[in-house]
PDB file of N, CA and C in Angstrom:
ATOM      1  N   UNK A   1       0.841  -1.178   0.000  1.00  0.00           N
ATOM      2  CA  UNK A   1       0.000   0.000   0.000  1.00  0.00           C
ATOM      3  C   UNK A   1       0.885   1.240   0.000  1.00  0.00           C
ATOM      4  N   UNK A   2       0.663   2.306  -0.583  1.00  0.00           N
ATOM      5  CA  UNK A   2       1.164   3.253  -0.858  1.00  0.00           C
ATOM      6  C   UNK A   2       1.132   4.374   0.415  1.00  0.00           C
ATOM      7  N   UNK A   3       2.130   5.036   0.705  1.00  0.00           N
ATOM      8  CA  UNK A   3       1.495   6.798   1.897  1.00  0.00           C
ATOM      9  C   UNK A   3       0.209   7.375   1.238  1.00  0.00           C
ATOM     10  N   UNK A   4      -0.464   6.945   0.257  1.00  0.00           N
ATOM     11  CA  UNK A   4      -1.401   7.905   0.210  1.00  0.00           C
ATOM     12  C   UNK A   4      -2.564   8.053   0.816  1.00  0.00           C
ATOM     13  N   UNK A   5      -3.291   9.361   1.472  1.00  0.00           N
ATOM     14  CA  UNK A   5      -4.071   9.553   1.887  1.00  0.00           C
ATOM     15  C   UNK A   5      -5.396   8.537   1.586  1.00  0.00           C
ATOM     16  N   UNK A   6      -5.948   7.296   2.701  1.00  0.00           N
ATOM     17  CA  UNK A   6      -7.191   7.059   1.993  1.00  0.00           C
ATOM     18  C   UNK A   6      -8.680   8.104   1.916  1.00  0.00           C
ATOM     19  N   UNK A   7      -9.676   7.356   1.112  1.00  0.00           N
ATOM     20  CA  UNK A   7     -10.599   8.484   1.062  1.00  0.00           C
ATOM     21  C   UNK A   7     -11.519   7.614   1.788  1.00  0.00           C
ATOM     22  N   UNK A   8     -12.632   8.593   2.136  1.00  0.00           N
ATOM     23  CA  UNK A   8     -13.590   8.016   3.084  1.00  0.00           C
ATOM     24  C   UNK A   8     -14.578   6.871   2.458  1.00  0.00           C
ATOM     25  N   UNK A   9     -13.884   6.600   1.569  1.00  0.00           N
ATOM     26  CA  UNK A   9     -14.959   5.468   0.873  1.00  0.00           C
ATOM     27  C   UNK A   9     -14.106   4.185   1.193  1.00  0.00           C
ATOM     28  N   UNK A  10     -12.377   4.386   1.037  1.00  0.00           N
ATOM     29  CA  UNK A  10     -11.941   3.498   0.998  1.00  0.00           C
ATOM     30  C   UNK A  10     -11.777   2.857   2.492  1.00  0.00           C
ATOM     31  N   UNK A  11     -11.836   3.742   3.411  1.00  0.00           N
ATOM     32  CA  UNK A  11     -11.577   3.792   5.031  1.00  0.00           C
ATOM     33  C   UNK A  11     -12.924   2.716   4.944  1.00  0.00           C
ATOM     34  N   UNK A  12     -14.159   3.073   4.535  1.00  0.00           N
ATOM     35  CA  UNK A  12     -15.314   2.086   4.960  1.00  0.00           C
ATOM     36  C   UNK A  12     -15.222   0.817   4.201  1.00  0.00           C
ATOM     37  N   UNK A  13     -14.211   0.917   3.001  1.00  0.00           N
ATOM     38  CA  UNK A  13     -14.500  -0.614   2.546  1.00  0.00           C
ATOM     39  C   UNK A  13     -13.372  -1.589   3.814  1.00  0.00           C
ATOM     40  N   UNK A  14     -12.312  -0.668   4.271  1.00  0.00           N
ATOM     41  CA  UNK A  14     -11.408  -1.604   4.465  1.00  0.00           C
ATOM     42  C   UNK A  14     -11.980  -1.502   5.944  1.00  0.00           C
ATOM     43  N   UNK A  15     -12.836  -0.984   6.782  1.00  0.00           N
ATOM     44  CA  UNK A  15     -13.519  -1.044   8.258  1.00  0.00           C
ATOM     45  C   UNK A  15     -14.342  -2.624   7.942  1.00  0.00           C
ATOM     46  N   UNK A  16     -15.178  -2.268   6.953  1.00  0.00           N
ATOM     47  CA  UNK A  16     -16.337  -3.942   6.697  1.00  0.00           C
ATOM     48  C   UNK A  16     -14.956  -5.099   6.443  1.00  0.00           C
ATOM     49  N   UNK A  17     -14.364  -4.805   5.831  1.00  0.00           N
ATOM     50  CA  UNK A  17     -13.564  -6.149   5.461  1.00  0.00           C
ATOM     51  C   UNK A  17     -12.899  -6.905   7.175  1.00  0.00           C
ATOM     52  N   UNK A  18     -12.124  -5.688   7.984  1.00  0.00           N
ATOM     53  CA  UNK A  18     -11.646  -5.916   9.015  1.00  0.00           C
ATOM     54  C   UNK A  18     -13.045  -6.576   9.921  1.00  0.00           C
ATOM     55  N   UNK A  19     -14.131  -6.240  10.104  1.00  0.00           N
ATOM     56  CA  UNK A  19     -15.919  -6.559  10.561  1.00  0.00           C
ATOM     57  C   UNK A  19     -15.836  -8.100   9.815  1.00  0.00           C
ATOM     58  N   UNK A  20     -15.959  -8.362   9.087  1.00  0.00           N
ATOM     59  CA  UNK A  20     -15.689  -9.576   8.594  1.00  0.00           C
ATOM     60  C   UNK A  20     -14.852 -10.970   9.516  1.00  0.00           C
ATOM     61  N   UNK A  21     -13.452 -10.226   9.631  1.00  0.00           N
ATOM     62  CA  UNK A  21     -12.537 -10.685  10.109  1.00  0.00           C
ATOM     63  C   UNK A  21     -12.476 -10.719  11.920  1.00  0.00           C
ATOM     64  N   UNK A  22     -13.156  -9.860  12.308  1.00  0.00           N
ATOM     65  CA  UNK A  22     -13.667  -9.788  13.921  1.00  0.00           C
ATOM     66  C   UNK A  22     -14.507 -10.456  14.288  1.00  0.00           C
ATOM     67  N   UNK A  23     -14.902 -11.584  13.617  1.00  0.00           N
ATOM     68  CA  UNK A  23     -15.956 -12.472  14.153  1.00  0.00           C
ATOM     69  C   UNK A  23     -15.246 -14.059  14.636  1.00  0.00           C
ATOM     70  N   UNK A  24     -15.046 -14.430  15.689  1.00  0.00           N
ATOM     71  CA  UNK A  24     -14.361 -15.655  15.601  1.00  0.00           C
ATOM     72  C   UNK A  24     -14.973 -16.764  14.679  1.00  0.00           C
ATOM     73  N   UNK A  25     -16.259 -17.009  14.815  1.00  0.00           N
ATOM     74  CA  UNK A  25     -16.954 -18.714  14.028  1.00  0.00           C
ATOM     75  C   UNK A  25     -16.628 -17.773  12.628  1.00  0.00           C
ATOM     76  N   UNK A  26     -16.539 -17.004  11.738  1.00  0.00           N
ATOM     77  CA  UNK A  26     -15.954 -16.473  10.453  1.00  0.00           C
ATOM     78  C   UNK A  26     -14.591 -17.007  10.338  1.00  0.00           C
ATOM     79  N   UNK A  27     -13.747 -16.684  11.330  1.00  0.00           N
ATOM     80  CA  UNK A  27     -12.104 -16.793  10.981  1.00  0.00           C
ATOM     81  C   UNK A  27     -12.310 -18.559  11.214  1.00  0.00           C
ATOM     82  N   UNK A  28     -13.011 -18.996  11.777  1.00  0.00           N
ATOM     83  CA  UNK A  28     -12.806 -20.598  12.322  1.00  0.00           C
ATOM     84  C   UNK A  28     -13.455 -20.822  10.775  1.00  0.00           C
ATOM     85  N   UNK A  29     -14.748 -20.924  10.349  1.00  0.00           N
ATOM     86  CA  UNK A  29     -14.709 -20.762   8.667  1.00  0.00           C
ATOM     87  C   UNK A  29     -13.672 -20.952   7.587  1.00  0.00           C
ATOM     88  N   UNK A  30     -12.906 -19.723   7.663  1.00  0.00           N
ATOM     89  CA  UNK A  30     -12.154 -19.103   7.067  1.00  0.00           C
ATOM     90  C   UNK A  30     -11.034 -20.390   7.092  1.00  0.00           C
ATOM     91  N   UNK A  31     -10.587 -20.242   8.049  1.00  0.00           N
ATOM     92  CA  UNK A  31      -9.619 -21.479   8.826  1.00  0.00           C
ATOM     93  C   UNK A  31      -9.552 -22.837   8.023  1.00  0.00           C
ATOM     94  N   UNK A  32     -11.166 -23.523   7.953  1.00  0.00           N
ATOM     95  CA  UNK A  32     -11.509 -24.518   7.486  1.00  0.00           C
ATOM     96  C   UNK A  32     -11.077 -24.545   5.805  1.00  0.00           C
ATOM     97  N   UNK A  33     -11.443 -23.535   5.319  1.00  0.00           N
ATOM     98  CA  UNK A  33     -11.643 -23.613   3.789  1.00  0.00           C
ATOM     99  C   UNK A  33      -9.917 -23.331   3.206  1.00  0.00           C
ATOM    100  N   UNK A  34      -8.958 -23.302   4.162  1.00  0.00           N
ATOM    101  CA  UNK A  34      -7.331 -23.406   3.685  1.00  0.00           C
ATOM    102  C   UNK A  34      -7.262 -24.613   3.226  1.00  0.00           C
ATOM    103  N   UNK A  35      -8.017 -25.695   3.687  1.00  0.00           N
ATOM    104  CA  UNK A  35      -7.722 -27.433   2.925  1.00  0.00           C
ATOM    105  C   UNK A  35      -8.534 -27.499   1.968  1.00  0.00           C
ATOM    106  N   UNK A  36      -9.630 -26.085   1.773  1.00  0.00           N
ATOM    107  CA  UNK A  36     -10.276 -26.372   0.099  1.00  0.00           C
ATOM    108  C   UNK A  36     -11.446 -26.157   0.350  1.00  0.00           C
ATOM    109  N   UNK A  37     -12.110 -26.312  -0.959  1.00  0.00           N
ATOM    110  CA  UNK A  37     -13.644 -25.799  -1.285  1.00  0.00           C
ATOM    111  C   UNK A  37     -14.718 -26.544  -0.292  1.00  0.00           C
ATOM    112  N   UNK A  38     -15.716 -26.483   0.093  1.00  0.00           N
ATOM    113  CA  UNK A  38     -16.258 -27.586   1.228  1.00  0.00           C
ATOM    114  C   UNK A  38     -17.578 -26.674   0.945  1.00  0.00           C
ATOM    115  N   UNK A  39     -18.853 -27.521   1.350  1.00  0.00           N
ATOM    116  CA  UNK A  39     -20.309 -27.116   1.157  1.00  0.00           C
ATOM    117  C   UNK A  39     -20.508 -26.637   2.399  1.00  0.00           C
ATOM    118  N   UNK A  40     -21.822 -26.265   2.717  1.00  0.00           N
ATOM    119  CA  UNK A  40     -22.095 -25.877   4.028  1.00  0.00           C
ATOM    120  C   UNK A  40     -22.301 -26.963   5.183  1.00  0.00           C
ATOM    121  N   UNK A  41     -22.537 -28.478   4.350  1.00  0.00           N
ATOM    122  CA  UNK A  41     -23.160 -29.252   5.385  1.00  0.00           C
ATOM    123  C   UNK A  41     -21.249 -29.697   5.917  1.00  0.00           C
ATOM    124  N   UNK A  42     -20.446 -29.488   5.062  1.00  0.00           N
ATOM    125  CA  UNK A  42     -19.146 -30.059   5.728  1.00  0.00           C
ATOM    126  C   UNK A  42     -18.721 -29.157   6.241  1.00  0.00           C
ATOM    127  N   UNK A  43     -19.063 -27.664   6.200  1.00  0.00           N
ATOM    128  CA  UNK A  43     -18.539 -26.468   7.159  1.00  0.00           C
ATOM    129  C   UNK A  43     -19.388 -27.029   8.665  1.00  0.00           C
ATOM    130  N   UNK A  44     -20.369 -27.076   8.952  1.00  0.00           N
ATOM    131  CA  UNK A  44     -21.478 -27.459   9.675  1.00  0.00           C
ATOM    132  C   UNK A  44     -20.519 -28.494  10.595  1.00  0.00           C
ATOM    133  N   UNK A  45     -20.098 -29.953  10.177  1.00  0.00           N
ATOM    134  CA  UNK A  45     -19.513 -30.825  10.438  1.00  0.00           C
ATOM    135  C   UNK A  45     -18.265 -30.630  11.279  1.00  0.00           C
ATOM    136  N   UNK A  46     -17.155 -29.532  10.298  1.00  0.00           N
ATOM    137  CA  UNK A  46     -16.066 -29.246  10.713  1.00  0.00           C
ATOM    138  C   UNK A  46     -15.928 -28.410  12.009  1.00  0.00           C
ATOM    139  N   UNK A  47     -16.882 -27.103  11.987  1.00  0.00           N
ATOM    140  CA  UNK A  47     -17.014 -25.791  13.077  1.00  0.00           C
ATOM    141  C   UNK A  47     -17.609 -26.718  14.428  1.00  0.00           C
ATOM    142  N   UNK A  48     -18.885 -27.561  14.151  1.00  0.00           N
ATOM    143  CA  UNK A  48     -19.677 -27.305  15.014  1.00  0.00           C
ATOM    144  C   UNK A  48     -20.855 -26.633  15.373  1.00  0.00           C
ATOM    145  N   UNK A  49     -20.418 -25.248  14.583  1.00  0.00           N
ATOM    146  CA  UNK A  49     -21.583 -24.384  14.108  1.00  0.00           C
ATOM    147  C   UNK A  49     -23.239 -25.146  13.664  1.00  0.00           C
ATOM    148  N   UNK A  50     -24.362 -24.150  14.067  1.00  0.00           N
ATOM    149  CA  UNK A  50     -25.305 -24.835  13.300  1.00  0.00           C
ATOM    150  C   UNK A  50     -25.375 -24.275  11.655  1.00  0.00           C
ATOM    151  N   UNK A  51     -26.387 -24.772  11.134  1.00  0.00           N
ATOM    152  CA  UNK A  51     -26.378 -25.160   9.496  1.00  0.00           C
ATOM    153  C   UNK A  51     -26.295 -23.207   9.280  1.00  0.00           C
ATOM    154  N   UNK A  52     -28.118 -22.995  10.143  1.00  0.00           N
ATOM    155  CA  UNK A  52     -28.043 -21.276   9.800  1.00  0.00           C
ATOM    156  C   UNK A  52     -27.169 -20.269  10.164  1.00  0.00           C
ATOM    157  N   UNK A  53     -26.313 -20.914  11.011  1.00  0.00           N
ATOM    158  CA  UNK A  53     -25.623 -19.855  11.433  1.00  0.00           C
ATOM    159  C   UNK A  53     -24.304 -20.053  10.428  1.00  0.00           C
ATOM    160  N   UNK A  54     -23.715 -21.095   9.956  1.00  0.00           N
ATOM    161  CA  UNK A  54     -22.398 -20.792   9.109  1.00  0.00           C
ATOM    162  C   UNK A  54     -22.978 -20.358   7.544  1.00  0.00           C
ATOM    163  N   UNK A  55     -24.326 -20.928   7.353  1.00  0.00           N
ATOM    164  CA  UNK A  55     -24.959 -19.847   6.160  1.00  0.00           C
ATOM    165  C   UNK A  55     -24.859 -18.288   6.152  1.00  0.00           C
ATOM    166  N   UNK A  56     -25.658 -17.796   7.518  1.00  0.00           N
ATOM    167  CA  UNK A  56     -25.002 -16.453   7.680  1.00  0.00           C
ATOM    168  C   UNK A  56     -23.904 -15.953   7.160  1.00  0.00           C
ATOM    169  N   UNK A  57     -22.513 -16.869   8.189  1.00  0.00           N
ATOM    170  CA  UNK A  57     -21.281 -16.207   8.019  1.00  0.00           C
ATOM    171  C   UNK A  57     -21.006 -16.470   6.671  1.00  0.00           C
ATOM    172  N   UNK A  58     -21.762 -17.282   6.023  1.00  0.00           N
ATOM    173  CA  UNK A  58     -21.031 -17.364   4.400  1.00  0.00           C
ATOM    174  C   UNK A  58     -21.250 -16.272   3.679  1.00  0.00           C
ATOM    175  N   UNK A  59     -22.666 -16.117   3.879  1.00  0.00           N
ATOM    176  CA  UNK A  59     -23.086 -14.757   3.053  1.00  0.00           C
ATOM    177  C   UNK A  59     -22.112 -13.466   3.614  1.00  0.00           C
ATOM    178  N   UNK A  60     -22.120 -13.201   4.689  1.00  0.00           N
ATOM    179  CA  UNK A  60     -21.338 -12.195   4.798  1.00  0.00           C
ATOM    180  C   UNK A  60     -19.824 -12.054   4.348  1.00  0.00           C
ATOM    181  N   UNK A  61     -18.749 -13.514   4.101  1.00  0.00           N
ATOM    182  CA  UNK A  61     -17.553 -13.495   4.290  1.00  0.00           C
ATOM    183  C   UNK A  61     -17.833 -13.043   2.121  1.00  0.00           C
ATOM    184  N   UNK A  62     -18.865 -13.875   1.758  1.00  0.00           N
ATOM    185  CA  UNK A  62     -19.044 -13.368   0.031  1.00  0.00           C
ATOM    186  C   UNK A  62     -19.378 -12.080   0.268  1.00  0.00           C
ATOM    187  N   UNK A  63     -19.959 -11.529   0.684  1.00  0.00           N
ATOM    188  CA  UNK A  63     -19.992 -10.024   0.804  1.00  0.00           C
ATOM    189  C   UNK A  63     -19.256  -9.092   0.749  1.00  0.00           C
ATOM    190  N   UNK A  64     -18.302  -9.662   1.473  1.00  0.00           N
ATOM    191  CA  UNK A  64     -16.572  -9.038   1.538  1.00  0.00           C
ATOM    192  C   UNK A  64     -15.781  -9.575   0.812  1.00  0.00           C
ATOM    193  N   UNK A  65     -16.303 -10.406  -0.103  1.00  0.00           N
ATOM    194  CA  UNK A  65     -14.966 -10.878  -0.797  1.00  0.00           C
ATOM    195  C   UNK A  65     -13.877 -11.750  -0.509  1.00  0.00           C
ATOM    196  N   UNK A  66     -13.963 -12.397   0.587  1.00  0.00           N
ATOM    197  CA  UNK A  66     -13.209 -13.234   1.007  1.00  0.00           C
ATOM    198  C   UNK A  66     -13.643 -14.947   0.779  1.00  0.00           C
ATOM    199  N   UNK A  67     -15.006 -15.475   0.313  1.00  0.00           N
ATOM    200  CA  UNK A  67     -15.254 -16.383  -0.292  1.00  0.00           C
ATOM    201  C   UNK A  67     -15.492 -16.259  -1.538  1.00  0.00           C
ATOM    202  N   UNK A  68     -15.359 -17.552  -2.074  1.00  0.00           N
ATOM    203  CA  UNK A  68     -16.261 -17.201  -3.543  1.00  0.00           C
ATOM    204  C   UNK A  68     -17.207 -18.531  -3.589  1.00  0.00           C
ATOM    205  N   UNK A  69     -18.347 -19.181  -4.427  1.00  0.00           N
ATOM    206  CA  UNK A  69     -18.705 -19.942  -4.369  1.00  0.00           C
ATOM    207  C   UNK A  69     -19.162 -20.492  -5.796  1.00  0.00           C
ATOM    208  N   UNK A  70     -19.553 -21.689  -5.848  1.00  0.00           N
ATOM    209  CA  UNK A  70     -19.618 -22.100  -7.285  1.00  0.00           C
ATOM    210  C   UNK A  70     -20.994 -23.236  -7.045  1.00  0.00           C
ATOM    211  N   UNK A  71     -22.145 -23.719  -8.064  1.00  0.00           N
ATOM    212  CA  UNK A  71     -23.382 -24.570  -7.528  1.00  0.00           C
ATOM    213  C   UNK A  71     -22.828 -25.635  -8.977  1.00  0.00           C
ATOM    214  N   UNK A  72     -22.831 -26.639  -7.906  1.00  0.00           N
ATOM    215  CA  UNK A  72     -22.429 -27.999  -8.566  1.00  0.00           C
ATOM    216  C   UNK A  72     -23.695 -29.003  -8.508  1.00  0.00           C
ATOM    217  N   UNK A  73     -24.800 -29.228  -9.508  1.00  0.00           N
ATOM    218  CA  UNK A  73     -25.931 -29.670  -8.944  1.00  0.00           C
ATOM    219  C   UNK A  73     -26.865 -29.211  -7.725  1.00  0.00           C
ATOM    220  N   UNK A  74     -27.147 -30.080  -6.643  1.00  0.00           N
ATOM    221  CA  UNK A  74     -28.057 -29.380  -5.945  1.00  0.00           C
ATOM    222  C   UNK A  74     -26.692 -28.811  -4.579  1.00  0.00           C
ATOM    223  N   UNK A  75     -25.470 -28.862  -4.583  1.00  0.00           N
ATOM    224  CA  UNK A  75     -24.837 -28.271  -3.817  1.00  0.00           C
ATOM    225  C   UNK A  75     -24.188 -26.998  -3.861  1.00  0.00           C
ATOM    226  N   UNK A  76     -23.579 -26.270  -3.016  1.00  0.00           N
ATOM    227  CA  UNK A  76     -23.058 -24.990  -3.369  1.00  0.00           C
ATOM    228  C   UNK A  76     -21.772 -25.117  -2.859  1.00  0.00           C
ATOM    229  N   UNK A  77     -20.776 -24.687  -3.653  1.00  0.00           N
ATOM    230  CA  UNK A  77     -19.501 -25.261  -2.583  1.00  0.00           C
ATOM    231  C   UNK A  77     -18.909 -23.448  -2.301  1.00  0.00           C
ATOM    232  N   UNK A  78     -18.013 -23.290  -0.980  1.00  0.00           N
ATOM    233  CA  UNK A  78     -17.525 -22.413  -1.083  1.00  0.00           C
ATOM    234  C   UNK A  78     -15.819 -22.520  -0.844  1.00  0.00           C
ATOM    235  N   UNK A  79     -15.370 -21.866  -1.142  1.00  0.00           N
ATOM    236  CA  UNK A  79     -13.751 -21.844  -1.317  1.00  0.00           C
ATOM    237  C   UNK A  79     -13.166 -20.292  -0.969  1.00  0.00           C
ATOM    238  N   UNK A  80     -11.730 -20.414  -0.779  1.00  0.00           N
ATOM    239  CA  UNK A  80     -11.529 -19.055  -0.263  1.00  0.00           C
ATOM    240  C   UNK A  80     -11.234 -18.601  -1.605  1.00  0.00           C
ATOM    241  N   UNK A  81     -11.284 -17.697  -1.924  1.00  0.00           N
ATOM    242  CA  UNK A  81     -11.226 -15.823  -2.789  1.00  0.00           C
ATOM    243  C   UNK A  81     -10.219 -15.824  -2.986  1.00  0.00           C
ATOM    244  N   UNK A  82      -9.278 -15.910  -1.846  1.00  0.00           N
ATOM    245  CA  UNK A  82      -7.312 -15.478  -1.993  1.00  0.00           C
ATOM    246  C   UNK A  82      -7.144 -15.717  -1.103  1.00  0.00           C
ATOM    247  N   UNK A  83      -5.954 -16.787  -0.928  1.00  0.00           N
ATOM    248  CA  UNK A  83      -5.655 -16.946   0.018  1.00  0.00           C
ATOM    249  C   UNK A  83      -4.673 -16.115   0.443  1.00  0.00           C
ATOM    250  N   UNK A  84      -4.675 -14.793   0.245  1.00  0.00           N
ATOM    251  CA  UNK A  84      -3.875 -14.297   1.118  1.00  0.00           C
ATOM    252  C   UNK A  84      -4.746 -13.439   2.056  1.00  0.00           C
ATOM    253  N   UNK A  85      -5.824 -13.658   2.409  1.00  0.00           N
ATOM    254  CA  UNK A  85      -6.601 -13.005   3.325  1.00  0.00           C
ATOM    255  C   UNK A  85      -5.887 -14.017   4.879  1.00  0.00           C
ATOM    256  N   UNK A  86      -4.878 -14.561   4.615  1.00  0.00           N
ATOM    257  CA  UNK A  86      -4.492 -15.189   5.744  1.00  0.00           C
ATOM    258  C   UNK A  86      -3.137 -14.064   6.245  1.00  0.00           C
ATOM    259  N   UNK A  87      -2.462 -13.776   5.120  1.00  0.00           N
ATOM    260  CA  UNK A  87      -1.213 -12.606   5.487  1.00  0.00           C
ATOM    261  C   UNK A  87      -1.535 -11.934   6.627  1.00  0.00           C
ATOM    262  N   UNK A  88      -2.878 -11.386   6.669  1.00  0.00           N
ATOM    263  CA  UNK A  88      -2.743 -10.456   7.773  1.00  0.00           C
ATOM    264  C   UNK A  88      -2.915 -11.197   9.010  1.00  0.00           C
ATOM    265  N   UNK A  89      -3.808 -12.618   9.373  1.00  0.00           N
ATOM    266  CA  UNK A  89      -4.224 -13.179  10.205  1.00  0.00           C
ATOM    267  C   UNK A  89      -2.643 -13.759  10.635  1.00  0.00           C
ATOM    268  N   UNK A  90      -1.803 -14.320  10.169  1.00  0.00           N
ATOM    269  CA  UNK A  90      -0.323 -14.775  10.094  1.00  0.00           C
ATOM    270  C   UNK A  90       0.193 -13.960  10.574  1.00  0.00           C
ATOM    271  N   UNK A  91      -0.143 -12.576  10.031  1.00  0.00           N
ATOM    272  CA  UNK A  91       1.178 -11.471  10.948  1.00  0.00           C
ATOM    273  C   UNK A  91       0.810 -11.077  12.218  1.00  0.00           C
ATOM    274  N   UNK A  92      -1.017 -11.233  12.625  1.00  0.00           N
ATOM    275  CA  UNK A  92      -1.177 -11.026  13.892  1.00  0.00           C
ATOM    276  C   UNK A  92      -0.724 -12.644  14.399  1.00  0.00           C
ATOM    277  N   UNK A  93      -0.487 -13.383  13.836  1.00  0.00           N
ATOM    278  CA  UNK A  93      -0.682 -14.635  14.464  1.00  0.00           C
ATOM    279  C   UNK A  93       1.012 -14.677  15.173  1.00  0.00           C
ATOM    280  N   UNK A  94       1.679 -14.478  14.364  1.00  0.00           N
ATOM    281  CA  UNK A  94       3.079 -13.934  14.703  1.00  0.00           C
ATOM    282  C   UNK A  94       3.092 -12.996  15.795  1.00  0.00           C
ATOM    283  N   UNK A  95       2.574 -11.968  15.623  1.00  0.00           N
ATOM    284  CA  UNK A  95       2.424 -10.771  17.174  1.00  0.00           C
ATOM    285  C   UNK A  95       1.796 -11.455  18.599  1.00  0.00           C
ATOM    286  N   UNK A  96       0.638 -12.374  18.238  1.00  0.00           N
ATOM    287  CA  UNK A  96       0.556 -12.900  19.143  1.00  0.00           C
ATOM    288  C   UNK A  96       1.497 -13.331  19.810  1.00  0.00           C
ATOM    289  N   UNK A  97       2.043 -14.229  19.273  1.00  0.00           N
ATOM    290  CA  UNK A  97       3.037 -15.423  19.897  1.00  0.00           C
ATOM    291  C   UNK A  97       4.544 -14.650  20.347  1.00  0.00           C
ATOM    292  N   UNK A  98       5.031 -13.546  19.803  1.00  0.00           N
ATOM    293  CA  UNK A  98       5.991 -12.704  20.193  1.00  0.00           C
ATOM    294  C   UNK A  98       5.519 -12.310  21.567  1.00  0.00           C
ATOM    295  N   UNK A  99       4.257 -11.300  21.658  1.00  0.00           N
ATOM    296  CA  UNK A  99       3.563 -10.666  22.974  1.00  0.00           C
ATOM    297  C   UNK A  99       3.581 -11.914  24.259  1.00  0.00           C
ATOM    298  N   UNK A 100       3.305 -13.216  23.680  1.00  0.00           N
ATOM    299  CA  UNK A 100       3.172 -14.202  24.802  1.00  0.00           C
ATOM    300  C   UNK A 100       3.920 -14.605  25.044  1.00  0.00           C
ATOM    301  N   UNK A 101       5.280 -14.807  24.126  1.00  0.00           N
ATOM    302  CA  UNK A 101       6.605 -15.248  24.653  1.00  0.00           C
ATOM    303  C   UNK A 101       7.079 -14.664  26.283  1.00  0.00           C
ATOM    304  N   UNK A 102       7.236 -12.918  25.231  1.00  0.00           N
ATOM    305  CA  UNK A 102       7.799 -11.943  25.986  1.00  0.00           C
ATOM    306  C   UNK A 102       7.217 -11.791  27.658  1.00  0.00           C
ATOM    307  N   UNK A 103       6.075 -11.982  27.588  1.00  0.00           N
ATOM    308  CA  UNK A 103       5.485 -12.082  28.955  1.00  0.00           C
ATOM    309  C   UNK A 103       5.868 -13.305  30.337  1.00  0.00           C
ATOM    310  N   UNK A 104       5.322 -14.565  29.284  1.00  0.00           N
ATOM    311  CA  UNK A 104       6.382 -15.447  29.471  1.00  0.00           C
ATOM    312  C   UNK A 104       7.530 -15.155  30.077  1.00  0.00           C
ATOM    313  N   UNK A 105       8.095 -14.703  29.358  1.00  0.00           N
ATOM    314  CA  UNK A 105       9.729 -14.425  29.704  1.00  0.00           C
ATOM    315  C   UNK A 105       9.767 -13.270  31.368  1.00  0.00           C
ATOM    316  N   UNK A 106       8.916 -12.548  30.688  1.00  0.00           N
ATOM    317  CA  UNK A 106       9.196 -11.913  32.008  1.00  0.00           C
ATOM    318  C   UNK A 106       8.416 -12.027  33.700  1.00  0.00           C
ATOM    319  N   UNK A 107       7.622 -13.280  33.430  1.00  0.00           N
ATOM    320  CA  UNK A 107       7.089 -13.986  34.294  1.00  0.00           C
ATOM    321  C   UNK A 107       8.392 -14.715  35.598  1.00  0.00           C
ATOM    322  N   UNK A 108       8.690 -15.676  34.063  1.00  0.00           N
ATOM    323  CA  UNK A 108       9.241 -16.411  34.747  1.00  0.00           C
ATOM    324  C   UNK A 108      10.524 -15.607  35.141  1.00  0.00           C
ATOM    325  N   UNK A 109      11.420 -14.331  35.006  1.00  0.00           N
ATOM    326  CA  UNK A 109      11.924 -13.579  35.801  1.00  0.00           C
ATOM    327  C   UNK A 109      11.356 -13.225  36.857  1.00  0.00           C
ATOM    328  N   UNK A 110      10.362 -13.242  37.145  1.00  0.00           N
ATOM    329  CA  UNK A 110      10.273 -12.540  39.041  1.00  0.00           C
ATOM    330  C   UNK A 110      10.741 -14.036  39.719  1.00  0.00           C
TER     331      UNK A 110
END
């Protein structure tokens, strides 16, 4: 991304996308569909989630662009968009584990 100033249109696309991403059963979703395309009844299976509720999060994660989906007969499969909607989850996933080290660390100093 460039220094340039965003505009207030772009500030709200990239607020919904991050809204997307602030939902845990979404990222647990999200999570699932790194081993591949899967319907709702095997999202259902995998989460735990019930049927309507990972329907929800589907519609919303296509909303944002982070699924895409394709109807194969009477099923609908969904798959991730890009997988680099994980980059950012990876680099917090990385900060995490730095922040918990460090604490760690200074735990076990007293």
């Amino acid at each position: 991304m460039t220094n340039a100033k965003m505009s207030a249109a772009v500030i709200a696309l990239v607020a919904e996308r991050f809204k997307a991403l602030g939902e845990p059963a979404r990222l647990e979703i999200l999570n699932c569909l790194r081993a591949g395309e899967m319907t709702v009844s095997e999202l259902v299976e995998r989460t735990g989630l019930g049927q309507a509720n990972v329907s929800k999060h589907l519609q919303f994660l296509y909303r944002a662009e982070f699924v895409k989906r394709r109807k194969e007969g009477v099923f609908i499969y969904y798959a991730l968009a890009d997988k680099n909607v994980f980059t950012l989850c990876d680099l917090m996933c990385g900060r995490i584990e730095r922040a918990m080290a460090s604490r760690q660390k200074a735990l076990a100093a007293r």
